[in-house]
Structure formats: structure tokens, C-alpha cells
N, C-alpha and C. Protein backbone atom coordinates (compact mmCIF):
# COMPACT_ATOMS: atom_id res chain seq x y z
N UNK A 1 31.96 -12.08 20.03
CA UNK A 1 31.08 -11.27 19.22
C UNK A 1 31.17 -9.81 19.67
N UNK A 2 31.29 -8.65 18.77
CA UNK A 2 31.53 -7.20 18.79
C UNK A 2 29.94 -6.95 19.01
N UNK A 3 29.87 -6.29 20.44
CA UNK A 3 28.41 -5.81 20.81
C UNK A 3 28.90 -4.14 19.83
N UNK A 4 27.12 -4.23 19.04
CA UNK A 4 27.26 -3.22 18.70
C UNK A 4 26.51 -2.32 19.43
N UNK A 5 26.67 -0.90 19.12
CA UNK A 5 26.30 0.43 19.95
C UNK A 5 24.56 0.27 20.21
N UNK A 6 23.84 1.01 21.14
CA UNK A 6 22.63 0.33 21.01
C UNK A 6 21.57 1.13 19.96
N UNK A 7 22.04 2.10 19.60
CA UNK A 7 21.66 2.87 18.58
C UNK A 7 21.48 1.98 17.46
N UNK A 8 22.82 1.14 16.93
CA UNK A 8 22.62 0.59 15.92
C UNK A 8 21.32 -1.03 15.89
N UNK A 9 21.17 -0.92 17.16
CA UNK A 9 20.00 -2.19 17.24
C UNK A 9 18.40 -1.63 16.54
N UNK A 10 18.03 -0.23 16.84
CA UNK A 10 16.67 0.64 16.41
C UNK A 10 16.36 0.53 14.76
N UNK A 11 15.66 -0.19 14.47
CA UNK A 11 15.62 -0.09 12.96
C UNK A 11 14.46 1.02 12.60
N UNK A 12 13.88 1.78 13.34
CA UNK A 12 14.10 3.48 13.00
C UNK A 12 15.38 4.01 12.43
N UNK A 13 16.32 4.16 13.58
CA UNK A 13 17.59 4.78 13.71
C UNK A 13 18.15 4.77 12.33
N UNK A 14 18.53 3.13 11.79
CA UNK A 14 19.09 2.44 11.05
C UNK A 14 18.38 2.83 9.61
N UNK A 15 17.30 3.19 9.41
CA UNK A 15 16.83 3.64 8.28
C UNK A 15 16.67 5.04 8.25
N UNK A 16 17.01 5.71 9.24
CA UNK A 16 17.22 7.18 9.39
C UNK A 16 18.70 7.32 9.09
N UNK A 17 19.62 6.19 8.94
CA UNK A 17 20.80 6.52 8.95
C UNK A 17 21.56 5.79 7.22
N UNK A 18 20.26 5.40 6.81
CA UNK A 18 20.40 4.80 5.21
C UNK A 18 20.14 6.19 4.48
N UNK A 19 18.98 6.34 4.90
CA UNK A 19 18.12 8.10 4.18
C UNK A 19 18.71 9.01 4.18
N UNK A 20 19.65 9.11 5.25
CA UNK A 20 20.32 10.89 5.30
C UNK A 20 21.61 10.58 4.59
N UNK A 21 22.77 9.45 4.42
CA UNK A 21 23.31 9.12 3.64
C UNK A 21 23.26 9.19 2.22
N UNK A 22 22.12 8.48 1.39
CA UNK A 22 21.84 8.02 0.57
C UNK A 22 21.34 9.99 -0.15
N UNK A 23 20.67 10.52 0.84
CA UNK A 23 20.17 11.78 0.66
C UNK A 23 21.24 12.87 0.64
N UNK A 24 22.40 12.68 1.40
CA UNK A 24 23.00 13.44 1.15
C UNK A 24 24.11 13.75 -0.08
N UNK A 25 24.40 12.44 -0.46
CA UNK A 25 25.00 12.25 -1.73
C UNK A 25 24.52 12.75 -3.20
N UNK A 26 22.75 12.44 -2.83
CA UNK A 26 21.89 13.01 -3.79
C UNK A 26 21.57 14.55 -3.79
N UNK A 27 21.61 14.99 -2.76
CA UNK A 27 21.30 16.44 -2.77
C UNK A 27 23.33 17.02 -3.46
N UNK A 28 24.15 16.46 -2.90
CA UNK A 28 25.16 17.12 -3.68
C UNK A 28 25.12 16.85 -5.49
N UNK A 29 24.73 16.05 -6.07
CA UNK A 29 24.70 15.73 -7.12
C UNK A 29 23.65 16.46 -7.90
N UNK A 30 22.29 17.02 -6.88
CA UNK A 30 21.37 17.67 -7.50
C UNK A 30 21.56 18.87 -7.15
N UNK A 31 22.08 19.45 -6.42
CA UNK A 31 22.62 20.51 -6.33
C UNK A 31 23.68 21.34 -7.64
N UNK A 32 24.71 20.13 -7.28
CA UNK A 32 25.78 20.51 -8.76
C UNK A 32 24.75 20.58 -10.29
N UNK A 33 24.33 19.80 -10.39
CA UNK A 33 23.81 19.62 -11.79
C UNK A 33 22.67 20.55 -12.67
N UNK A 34 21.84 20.59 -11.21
CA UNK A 34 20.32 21.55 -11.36
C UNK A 34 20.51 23.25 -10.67
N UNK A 35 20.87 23.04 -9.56
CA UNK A 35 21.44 24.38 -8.67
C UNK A 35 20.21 24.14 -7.54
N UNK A 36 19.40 23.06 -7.44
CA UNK A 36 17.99 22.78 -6.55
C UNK A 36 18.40 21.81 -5.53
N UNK A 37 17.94 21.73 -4.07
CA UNK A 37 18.19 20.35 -3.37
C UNK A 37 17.14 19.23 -3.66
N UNK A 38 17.57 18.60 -2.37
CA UNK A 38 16.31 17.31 -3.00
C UNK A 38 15.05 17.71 -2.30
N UNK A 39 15.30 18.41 -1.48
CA UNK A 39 13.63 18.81 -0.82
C UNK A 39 13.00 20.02 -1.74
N UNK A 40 13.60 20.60 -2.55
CA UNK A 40 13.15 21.38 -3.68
C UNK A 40 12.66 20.56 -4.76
N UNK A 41 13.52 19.60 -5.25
CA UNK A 41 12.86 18.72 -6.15
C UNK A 41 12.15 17.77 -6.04
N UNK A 42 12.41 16.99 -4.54
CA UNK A 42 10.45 16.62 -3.72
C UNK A 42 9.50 17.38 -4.30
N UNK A 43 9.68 18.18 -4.04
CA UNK A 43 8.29 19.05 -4.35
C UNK A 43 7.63 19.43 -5.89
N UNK A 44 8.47 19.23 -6.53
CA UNK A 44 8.56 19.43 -8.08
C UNK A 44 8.20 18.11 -8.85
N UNK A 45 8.59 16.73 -7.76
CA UNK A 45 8.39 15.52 -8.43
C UNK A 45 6.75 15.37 -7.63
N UNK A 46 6.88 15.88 -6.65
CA UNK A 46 4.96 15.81 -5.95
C UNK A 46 4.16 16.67 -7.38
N UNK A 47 4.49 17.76 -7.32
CA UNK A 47 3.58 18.32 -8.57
C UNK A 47 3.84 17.99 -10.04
N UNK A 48 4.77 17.35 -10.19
CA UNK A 48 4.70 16.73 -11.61
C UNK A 48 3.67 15.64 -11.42
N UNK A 49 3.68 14.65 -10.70
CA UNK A 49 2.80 13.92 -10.40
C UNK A 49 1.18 14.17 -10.24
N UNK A 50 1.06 15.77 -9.52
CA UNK A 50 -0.18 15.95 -8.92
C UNK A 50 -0.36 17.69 -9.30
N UNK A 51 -0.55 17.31 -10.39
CA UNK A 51 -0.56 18.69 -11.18
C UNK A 51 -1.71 19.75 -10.62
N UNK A 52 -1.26 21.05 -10.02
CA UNK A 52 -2.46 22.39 -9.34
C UNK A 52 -2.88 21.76 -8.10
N UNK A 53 -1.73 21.30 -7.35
CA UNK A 53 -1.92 20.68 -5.82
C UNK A 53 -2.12 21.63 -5.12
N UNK A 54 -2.85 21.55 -3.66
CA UNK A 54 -3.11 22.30 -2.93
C UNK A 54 -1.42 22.39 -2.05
N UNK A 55 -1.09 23.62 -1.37
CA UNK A 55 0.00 23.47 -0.99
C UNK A 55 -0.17 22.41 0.53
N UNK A 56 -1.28 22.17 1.08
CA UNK A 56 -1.58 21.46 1.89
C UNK A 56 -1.35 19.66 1.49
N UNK A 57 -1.44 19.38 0.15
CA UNK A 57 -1.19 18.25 -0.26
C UNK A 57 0.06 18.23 -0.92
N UNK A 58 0.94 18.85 -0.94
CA UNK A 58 2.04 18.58 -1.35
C UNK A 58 2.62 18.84 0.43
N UNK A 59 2.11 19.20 1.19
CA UNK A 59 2.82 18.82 2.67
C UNK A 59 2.58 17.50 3.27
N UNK A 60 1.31 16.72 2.70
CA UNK A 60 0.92 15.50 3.11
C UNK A 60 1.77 14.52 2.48
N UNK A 61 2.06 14.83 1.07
CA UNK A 61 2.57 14.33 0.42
C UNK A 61 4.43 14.14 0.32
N UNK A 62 4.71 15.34 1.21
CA UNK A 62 6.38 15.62 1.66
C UNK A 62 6.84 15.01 2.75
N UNK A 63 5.90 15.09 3.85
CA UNK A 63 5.89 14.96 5.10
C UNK A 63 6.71 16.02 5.85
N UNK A 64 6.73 16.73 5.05
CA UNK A 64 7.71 18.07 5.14
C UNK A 64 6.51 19.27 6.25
N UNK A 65 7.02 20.16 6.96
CA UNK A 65 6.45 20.56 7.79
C UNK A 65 5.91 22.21 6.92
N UNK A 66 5.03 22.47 7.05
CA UNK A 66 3.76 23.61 6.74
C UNK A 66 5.11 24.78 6.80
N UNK A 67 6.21 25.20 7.26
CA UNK A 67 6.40 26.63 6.81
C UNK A 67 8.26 26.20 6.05
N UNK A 68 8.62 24.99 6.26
CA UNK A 68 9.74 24.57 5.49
C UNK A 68 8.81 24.67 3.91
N UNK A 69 7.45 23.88 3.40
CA UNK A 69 6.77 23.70 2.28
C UNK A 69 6.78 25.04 1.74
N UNK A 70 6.20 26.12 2.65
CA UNK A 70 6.22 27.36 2.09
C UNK A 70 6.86 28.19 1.89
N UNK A 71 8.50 27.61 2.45
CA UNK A 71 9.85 28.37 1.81
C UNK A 71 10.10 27.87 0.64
N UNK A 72 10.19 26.36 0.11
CA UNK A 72 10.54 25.73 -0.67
C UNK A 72 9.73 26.72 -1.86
N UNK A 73 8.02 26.42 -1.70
CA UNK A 73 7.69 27.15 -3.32
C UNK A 73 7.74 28.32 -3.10
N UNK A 74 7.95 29.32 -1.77
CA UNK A 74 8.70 30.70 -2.63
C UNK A 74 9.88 30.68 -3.04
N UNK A 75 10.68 29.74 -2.64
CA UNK A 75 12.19 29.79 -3.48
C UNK A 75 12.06 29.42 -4.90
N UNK A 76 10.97 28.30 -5.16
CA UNK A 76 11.03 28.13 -6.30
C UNK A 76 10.27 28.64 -7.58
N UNK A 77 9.18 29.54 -6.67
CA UNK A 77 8.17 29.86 -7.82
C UNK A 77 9.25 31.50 -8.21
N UNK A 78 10.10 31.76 -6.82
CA UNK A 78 11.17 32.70 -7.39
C UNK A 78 12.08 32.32 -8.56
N UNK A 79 12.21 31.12 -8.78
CA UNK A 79 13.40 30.74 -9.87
C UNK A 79 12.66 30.04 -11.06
N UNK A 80 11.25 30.30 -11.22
CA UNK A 80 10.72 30.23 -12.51
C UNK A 80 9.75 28.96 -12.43
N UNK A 81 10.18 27.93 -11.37
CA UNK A 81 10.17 26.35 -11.72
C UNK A 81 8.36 25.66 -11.29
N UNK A 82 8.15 27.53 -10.74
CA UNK A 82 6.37 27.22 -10.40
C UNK A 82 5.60 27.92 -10.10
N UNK A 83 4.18 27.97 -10.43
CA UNK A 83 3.29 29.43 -10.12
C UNK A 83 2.09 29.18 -9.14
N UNK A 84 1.96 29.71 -8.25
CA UNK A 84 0.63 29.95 -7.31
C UNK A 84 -0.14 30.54 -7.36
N UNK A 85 -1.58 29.87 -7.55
CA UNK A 85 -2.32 30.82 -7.32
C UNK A 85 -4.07 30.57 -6.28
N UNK A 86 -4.67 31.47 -5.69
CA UNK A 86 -5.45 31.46 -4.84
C UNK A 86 -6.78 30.47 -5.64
N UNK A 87 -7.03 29.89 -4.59
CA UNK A 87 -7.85 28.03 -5.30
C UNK A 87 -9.26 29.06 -5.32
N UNK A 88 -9.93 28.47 -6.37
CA UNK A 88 -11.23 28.94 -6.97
C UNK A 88 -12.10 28.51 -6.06
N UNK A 89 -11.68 27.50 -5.67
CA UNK A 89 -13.16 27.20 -4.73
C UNK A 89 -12.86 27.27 -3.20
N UNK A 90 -12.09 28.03 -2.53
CA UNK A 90 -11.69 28.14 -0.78
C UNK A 90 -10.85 28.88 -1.30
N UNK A 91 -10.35 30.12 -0.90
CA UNK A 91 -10.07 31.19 -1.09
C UNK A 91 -9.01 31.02 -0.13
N UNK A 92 -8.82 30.35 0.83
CA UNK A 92 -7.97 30.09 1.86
C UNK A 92 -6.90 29.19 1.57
N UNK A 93 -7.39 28.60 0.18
CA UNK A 93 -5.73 27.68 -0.30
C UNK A 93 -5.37 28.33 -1.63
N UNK A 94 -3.93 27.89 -2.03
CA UNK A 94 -3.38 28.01 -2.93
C UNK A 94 -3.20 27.10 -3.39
N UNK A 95 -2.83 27.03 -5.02
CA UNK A 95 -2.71 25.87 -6.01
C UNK A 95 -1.22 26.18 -6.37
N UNK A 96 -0.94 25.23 -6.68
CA UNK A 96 0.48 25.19 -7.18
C UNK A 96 1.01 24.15 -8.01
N UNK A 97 1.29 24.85 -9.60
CA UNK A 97 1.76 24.29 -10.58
C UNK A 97 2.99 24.48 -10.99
N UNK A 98 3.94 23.65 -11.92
CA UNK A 98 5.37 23.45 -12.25
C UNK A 98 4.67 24.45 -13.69
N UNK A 99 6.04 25.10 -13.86
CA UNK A 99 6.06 25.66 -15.25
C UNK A 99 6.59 24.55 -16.47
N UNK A 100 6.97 25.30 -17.30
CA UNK A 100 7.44 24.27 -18.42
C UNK A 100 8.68 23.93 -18.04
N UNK A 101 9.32 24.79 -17.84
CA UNK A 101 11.14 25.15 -17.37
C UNK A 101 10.99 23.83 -15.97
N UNK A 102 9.99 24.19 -14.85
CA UNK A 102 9.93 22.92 -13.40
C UNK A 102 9.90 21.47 -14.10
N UNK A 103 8.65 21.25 -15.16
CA UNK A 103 8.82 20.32 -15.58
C UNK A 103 9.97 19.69 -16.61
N UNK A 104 10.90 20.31 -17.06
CA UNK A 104 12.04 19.91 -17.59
C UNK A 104 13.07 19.78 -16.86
N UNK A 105 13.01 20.32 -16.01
CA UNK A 105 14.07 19.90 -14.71
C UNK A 105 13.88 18.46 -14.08
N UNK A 106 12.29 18.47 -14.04
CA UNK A 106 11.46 17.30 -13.11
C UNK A 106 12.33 16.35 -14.01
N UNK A 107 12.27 15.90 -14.95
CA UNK A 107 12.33 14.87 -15.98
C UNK A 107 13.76 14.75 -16.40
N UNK A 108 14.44 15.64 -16.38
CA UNK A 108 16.07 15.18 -15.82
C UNK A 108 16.48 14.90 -14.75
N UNK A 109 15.65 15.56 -13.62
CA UNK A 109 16.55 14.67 -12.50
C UNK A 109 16.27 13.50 -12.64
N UNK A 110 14.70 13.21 -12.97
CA UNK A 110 13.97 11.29 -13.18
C UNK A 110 15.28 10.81 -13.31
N UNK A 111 15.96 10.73 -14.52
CA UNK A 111 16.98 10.17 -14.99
C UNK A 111 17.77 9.79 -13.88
N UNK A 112 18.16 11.11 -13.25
CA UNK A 112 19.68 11.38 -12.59
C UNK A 112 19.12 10.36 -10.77
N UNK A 113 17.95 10.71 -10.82
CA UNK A 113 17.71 10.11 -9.46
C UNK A 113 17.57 8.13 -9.81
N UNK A 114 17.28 7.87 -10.69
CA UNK A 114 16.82 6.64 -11.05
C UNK A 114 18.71 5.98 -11.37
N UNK A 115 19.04 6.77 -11.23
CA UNK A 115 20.63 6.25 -11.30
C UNK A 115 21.46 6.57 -10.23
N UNK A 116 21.12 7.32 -9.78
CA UNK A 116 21.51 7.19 -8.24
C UNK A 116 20.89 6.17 -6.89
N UNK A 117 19.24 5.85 -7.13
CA UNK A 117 18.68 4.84 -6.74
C UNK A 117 19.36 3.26 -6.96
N UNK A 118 19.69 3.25 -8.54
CA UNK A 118 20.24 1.92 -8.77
C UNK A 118 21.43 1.26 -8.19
N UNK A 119 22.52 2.64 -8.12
CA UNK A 119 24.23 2.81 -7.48
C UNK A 119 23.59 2.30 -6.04
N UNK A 120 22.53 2.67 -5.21
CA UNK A 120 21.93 2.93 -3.92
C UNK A 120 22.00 0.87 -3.50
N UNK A 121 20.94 0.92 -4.75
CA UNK A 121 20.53 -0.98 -4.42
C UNK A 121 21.74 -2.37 -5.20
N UNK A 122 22.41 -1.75 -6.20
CA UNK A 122 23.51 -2.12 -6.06
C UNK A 122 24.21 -3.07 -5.56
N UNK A 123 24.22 -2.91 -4.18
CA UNK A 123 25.04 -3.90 -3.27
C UNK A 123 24.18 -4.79 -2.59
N UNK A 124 23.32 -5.11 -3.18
CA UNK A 124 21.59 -6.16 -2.91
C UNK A 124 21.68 -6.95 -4.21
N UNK A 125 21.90 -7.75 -4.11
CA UNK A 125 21.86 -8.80 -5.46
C UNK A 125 19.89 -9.03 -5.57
N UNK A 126 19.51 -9.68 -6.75
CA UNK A 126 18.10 -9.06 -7.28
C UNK A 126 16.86 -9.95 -6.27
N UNK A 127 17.87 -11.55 -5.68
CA UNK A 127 16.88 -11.89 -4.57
C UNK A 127 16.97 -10.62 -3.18
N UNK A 128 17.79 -10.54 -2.56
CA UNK A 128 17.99 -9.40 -1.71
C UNK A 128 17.28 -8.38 -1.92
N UNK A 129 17.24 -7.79 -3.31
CA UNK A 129 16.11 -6.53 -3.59
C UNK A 129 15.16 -7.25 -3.45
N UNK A 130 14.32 -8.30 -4.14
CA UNK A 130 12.87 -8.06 -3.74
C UNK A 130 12.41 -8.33 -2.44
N UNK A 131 13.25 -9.14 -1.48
CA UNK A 131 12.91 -9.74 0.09
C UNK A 131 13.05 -7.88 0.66
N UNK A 132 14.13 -7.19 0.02
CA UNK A 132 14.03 -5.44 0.92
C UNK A 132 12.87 -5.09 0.31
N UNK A 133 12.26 -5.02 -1.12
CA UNK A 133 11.22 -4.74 -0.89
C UNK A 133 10.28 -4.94 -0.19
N UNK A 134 9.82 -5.98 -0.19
CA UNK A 134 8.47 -6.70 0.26
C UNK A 134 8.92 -6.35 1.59
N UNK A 135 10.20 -6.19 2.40
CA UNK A 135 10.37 -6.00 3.79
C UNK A 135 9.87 -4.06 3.84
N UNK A 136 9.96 -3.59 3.17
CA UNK A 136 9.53 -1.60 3.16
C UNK A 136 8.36 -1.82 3.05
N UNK A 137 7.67 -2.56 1.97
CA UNK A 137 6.03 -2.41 2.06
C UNK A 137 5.42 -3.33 3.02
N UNK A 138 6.03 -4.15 3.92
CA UNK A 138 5.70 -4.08 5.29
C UNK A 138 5.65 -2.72 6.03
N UNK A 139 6.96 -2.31 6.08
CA UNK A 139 7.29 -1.93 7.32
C UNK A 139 6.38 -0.31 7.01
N UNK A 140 6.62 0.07 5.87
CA UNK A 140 5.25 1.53 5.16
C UNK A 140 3.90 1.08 5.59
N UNK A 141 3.23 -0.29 5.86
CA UNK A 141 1.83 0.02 5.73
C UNK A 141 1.65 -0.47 7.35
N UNK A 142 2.47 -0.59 8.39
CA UNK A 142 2.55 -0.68 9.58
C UNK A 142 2.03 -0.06 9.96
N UNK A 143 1.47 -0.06 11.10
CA UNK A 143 0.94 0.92 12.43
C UNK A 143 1.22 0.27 13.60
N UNK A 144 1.74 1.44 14.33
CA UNK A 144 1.75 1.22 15.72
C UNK A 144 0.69 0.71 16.67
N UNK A 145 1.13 -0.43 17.57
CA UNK A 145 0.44 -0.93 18.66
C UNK A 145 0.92 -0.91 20.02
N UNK A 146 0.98 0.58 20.36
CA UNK A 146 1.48 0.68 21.76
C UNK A 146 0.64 0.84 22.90
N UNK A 147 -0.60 0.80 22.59
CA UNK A 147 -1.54 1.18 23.52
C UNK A 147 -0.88 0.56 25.29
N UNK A 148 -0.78 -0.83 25.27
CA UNK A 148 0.00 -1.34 26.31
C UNK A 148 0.63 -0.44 26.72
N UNK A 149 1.84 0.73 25.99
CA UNK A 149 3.11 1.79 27.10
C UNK A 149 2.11 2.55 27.73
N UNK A 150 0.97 2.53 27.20
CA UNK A 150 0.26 4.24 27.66
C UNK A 150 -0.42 3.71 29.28
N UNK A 151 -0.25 2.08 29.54
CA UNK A 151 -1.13 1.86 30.52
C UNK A 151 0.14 2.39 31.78
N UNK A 152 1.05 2.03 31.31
CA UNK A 152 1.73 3.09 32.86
C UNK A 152 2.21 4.42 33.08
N UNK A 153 1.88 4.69 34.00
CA UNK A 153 1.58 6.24 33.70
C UNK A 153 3.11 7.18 34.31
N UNK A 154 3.18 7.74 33.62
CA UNK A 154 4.79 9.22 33.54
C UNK A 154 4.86 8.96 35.06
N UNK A 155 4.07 9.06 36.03
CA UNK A 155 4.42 9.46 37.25
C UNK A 155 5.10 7.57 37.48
N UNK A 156 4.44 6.82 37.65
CA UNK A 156 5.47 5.76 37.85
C UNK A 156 6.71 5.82 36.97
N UNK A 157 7.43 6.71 36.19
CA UNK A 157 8.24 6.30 35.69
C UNK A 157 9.35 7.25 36.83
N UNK A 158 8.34 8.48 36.57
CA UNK A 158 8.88 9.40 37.26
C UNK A 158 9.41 8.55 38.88
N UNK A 159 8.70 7.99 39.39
CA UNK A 159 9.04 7.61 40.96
C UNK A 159 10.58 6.63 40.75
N UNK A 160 10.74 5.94 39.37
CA UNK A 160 11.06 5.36 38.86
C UNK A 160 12.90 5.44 38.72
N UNK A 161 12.58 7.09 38.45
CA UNK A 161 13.96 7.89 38.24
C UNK A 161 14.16 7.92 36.78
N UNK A 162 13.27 7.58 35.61
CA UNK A 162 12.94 7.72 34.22
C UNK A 162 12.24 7.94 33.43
N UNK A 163 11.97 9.29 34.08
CA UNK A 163 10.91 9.93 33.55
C UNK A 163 11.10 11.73 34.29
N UNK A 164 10.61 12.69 33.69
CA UNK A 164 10.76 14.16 34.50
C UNK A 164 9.36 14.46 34.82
């Protein structure tokens, strides 16, 4: 039996290494077609969805980090596809809506992504898809139970020689 690398044992790793694949194919395709990546059109499919979002909920909603979010809609409210403006009730957020032009983009990529998703699952015959499903909406509504690592403490690891 071929021991594989131990990287490939982490099913983190292993779904970090489906996503950036699967993502990178898609960002060239949405790139060519639209002139937008996919973390531009994240954000366009969050506010089609969640129309005059706070830009704070389209970061909850990205998982995308607070000043990558706030390059994305100045790049895009620069190219027409969305407008901001200071929230009526907290003066301290902004709202942010798709124009007509964001939402016609939104609704072609639908297409273009929903066919790139399918090419994606494809090689999963339709029992295989639903056992991967039902295996993601496990593994999405998970939480961690590590309390146990936290009982030994850095300095024993440190004495250890694995740990700094």
C-alpha cells in the first residue's frame, strides 16, 4: 500500500485543496466572460440575495476579511455594479446595493456558475452526491470540541521540544 503524504490524511487540507481548484477554474471563466473574479461576484451574489446589506453582513456572509470586503465594493461600486450609502439609522455603517447592470451580471453568472458546479459533481454518480451532501451538512453545522488540547499547557510542549 502507497503511504500517502500526511497532508493528504487532514480533511481540512483536502477540502482546502477541492475549493482552491474548483475556484480557480471558476474565477478564470468568470474573469474571461464578466471581466469580475469570484470574490467580486461573492459579493454581488450576497447582495442579490440580501438586498441594502450592511457592509458588515456581507463580511459575515463572505467570510472574507473587513478590508479585502472594502476593496472588493470600491472596485465594484467603481465599475457601476453597486452603490453605497451611509445607513439611516447608525451613521457608522454603510448599505450596499447592486445596480441594475450588478444585478444582470448576478443572473448570468447564476447560469455560468450552476454549470460549472454540475462539471464540479459530475464525477459523483447521484447516490455519491447525496451521501457528499448529507456528509457537508454535517461537517458545516460542526463545532469544535477541543477543550481537552487546551488542558496541556504551551510550556509542557515547550519542555517537550514542540512548542516555542
Amino acid at each position: 500500500m502507497v503511504q500517502r503524504p500526511l497532508l493528504d490524511t487532514y480533511v481540512s487540507y483536502r477540502l482546502e485543496l477541492v475549493s482552491r481548484v474548483a475556484q480557480s477554474a471558476a474565477d478564470a471563466v468568470y474573469r474571461h466572460k464578466f471581466g469580475f473574479d469570484i470574490r467580486q461576484l461573492r459579493v454581488m451574489r450576497i447582495l442579490a440575495e440580501t438586498p441594502d446589506a450592511t457592509v458588515s453582513e456581507v463580511i459575515d456572509a463572505t467570510f472574507y476579511e473587513r478590508t479585502l470586503v472594502s476593496r472588493l465594493i470600491g472596485e465594484l461600486s467603481k465599475a457601476g455594479m453597486l452603490t453605497r450609502r451611509i445607513c439611516d439609522l447608525d451613521a457608522r455603517q454603510t448599505r450596499v446595493s447592486l445596480t441594475d447592470a450588478g444585478l444582470a451580471v448576478v443572473e448570468c453568472a447564476k447560469r455560468i456558475g450552476n454549470m460549472m458546479n454540475e462539471d464540479l459533481l459530475s464525477v459523483l454518480d447521484q447516490d455519491e452526491r447525496a451521501t457528499f451532501d448529507a456528509c457537508l451538512e454535517k461537517l458545516i453545522t460542526w463545532r469544535p470540541n477541543f477543550d481537552s488540547l487546551f488542558d496541556e499547557t504551551r510550556e509542557e510542549h515547550r519542555k517537550a521540544g514542540c512548542a516555542r
